[in-house]
N, C-alpha and C. Protein backbone atom coordinates (compact mmCIF):
# COMPACT_ATOMS: atom_id res chain seq x y z
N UNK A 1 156.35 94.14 63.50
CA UNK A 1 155.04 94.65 63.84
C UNK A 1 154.70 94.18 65.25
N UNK A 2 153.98 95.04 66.05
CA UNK A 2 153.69 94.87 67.33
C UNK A 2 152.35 95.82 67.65
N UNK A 3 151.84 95.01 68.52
CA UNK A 3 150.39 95.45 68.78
C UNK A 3 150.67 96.34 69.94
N UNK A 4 149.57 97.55 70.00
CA UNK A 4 150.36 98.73 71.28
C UNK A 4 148.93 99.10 71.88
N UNK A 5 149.04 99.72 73.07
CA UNK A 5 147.84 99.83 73.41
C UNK A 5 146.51 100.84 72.82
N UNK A 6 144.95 100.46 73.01
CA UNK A 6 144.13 101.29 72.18
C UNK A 6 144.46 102.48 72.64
N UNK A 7 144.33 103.43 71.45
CA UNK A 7 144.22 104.52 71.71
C UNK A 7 143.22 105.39 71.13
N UNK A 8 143.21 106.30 70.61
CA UNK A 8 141.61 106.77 69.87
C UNK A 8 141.36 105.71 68.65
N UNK A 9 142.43 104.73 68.09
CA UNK A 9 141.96 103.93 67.15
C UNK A 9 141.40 102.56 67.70
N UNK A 10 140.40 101.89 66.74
CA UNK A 10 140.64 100.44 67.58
C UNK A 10 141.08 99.71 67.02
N UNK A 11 142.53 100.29 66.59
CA UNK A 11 143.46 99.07 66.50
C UNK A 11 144.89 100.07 65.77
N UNK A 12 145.88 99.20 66.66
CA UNK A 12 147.34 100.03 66.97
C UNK A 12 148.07 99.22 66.97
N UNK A 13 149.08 99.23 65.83
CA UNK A 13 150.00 98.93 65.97
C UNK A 13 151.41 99.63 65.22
N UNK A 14 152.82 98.99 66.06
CA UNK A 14 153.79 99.80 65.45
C UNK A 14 154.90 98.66 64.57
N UNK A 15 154.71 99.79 63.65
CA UNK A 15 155.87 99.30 62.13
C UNK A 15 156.91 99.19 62.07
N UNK A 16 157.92 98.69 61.48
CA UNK A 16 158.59 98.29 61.32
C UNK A 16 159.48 97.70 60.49
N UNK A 17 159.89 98.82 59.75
CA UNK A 17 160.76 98.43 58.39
C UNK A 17 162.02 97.59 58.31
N UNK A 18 161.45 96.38 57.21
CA UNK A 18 162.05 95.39 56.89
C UNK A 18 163.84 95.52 57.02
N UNK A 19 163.99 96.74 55.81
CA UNK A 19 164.82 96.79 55.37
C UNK A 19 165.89 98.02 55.41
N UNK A 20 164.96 99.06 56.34
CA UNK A 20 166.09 99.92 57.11
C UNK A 20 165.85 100.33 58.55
N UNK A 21 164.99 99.55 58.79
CA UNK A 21 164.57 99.34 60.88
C UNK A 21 163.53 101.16 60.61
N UNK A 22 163.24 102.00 59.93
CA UNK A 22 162.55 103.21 60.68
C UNK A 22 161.07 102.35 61.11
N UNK A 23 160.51 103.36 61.94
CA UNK A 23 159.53 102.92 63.18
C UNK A 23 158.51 103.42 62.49
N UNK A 24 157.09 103.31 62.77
CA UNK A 24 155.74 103.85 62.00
C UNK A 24 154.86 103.35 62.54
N UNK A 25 153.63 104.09 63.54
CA UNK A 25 152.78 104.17 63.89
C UNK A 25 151.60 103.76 62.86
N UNK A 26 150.92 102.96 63.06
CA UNK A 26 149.57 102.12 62.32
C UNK A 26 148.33 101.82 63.36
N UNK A 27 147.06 102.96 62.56
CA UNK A 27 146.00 102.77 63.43
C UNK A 27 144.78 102.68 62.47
N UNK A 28 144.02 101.81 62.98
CA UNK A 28 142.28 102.09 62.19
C UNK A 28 141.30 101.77 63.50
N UNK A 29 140.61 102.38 62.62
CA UNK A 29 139.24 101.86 63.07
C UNK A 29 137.84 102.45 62.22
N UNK A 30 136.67 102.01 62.24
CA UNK A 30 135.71 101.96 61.69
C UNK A 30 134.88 103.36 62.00
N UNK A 31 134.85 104.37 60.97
CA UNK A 31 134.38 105.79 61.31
C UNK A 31 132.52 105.41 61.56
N UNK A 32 132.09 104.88 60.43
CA UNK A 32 130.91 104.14 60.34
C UNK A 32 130.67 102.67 59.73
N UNK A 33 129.45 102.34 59.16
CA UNK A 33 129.30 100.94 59.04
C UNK A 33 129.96 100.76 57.43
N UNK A 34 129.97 102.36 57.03
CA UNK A 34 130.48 101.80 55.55
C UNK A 34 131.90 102.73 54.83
N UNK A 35 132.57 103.43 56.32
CA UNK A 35 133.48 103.87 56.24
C UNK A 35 134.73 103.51 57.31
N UNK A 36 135.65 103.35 56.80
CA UNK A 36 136.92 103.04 57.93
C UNK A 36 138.00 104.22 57.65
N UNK A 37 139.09 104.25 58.24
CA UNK A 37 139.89 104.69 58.08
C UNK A 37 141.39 104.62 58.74
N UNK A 38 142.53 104.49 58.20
CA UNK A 38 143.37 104.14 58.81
C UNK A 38 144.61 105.28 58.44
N UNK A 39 145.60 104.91 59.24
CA UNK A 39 146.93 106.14 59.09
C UNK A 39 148.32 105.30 59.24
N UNK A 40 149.23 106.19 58.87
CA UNK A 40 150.69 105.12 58.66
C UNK A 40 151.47 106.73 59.32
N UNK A 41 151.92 106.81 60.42
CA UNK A 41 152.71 108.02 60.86
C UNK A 41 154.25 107.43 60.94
N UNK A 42 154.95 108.59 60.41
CA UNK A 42 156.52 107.88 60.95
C UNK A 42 156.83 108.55 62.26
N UNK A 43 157.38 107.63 63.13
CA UNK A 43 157.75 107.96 64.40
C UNK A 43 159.42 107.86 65.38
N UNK A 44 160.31 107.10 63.91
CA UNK A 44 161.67 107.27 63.71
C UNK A 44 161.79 107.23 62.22
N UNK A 45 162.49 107.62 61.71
CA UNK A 45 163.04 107.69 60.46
C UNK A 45 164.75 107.34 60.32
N UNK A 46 165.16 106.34 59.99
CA UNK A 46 166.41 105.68 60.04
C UNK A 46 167.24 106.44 58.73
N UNK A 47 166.32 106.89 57.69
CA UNK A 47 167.01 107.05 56.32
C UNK A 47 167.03 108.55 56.34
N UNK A 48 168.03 108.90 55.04
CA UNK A 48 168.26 110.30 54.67
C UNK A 48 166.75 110.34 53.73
N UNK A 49 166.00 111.39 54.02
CA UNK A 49 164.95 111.80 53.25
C UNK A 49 165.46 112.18 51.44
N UNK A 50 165.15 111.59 50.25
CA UNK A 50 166.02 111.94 49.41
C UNK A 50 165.13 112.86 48.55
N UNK A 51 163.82 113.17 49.02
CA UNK A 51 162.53 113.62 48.17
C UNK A 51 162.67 115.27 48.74
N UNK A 52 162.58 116.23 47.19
CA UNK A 52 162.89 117.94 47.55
C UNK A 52 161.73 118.39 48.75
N UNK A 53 161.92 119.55 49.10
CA UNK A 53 161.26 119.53 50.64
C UNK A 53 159.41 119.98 49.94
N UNK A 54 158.56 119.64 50.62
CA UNK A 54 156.98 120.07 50.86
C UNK A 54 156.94 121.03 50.43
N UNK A 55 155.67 121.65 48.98
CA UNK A 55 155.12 122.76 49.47
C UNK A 55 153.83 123.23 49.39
N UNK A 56 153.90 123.96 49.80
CA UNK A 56 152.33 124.77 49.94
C UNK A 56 152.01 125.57 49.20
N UNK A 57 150.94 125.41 48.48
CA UNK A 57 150.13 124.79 48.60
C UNK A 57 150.00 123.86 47.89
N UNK A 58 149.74 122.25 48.28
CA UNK A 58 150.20 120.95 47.96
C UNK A 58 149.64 120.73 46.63
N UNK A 59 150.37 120.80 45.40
CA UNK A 59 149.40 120.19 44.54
C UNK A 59 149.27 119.12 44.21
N UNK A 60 147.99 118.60 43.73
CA UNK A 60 147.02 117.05 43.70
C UNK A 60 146.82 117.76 42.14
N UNK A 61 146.35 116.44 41.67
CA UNK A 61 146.14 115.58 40.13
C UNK A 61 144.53 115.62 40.38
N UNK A 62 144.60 114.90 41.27
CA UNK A 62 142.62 114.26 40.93
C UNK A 62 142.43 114.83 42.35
N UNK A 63 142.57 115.31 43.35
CA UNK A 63 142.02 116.17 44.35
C UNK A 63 142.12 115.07 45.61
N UNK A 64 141.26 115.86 46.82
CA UNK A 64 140.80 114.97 48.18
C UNK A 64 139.99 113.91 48.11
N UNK A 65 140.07 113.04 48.79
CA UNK A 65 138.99 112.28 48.70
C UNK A 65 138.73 111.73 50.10
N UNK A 66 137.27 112.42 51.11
CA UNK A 66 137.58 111.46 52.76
C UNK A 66 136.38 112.58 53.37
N UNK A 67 136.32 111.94 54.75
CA UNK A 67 135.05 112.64 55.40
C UNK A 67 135.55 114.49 55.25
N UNK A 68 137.04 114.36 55.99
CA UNK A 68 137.84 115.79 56.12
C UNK A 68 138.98 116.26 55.43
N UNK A 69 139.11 116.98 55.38
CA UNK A 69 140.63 117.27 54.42
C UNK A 69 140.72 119.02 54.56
N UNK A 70 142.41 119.12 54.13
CA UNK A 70 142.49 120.40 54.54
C UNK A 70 141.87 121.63 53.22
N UNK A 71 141.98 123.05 53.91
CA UNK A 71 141.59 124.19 53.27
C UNK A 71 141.90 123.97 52.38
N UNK A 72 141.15 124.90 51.31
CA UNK A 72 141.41 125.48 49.71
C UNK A 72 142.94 126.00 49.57
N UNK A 73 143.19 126.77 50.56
CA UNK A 73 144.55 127.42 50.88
C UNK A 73 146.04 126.62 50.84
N UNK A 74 145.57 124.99 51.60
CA UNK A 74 146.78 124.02 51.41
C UNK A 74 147.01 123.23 49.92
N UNK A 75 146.04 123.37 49.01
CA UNK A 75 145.84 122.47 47.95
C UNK A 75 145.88 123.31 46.84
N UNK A 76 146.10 122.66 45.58
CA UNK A 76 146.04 123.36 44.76
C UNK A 76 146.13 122.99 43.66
N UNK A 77 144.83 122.70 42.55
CA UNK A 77 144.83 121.67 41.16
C UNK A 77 145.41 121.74 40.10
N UNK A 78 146.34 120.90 39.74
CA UNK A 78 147.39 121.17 38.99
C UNK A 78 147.31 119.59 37.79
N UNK A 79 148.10 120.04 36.13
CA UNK A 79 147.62 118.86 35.66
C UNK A 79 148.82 117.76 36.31
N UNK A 80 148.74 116.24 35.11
CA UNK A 80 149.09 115.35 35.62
C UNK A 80 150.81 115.76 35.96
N UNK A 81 151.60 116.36 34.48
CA UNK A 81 152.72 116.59 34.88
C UNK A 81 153.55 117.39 35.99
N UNK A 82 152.82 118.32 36.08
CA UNK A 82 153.15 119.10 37.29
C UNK A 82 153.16 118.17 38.28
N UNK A 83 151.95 117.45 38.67
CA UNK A 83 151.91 116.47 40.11
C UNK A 83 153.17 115.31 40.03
N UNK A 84 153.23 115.07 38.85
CA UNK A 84 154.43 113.51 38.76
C UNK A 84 156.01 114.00 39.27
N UNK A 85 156.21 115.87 38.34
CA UNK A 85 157.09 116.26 38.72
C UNK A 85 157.61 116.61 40.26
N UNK A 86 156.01 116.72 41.19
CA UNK A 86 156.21 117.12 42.39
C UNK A 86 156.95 116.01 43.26
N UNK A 87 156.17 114.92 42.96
CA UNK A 87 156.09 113.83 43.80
C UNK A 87 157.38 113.20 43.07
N UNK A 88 157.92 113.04 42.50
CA UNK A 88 158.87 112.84 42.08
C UNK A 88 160.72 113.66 42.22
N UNK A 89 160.64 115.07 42.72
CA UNK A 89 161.77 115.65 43.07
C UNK A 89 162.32 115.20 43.91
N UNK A 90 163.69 115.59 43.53
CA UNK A 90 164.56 115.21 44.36
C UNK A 90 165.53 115.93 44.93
N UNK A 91 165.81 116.30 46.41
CA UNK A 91 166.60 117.46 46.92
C UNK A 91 167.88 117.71 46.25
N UNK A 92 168.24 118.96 46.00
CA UNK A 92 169.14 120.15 45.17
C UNK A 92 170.18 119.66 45.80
């Protein structure tokens, strides 16, 4: 972990995995007095991705939760098994 300079967050730093070196961008800062928010971006990826590819429209279990989030169009409510099965595949 290493501290990087501010940027729209106030506070930056970059990640650093233990146990296979990929890289990951880490930022927060305070939206208001009783909300924060922070992000984890990958910015190298060292490993083979082993999870089946994204799709659209993403389905969620219990939905969004945050100031913003995307369209009706990207999401899509589905029960618990469907979501475990999503998040759980593994590429063909």
């Amino acid at each position: 972990m290493s501290t990087m300079e501010k940027g729209k967050e106030a506070y930056n730093e970059l990640w650093c995995c233990n146990k296979c070196g990929s890289l990951y961008d880490y930022g927060w800062s305070d939206f208001s007095i009783h909300v924060n928010r922070a992000f984890l971006k990958i910015k190298e990826l060292k490993t083979t991705d082993a999870g089946a590819a994204p799709r659209l429209p993403v389905p969620l279990y219990v939905g969004v939760f945050g100031h913003s989030f995307p369209g009706k169009d990207q999401l899509i409510p589905v029960d618990f098994d469907t979501f475990k099965n999503y998040v759980t595949a593994l590429q063909q």
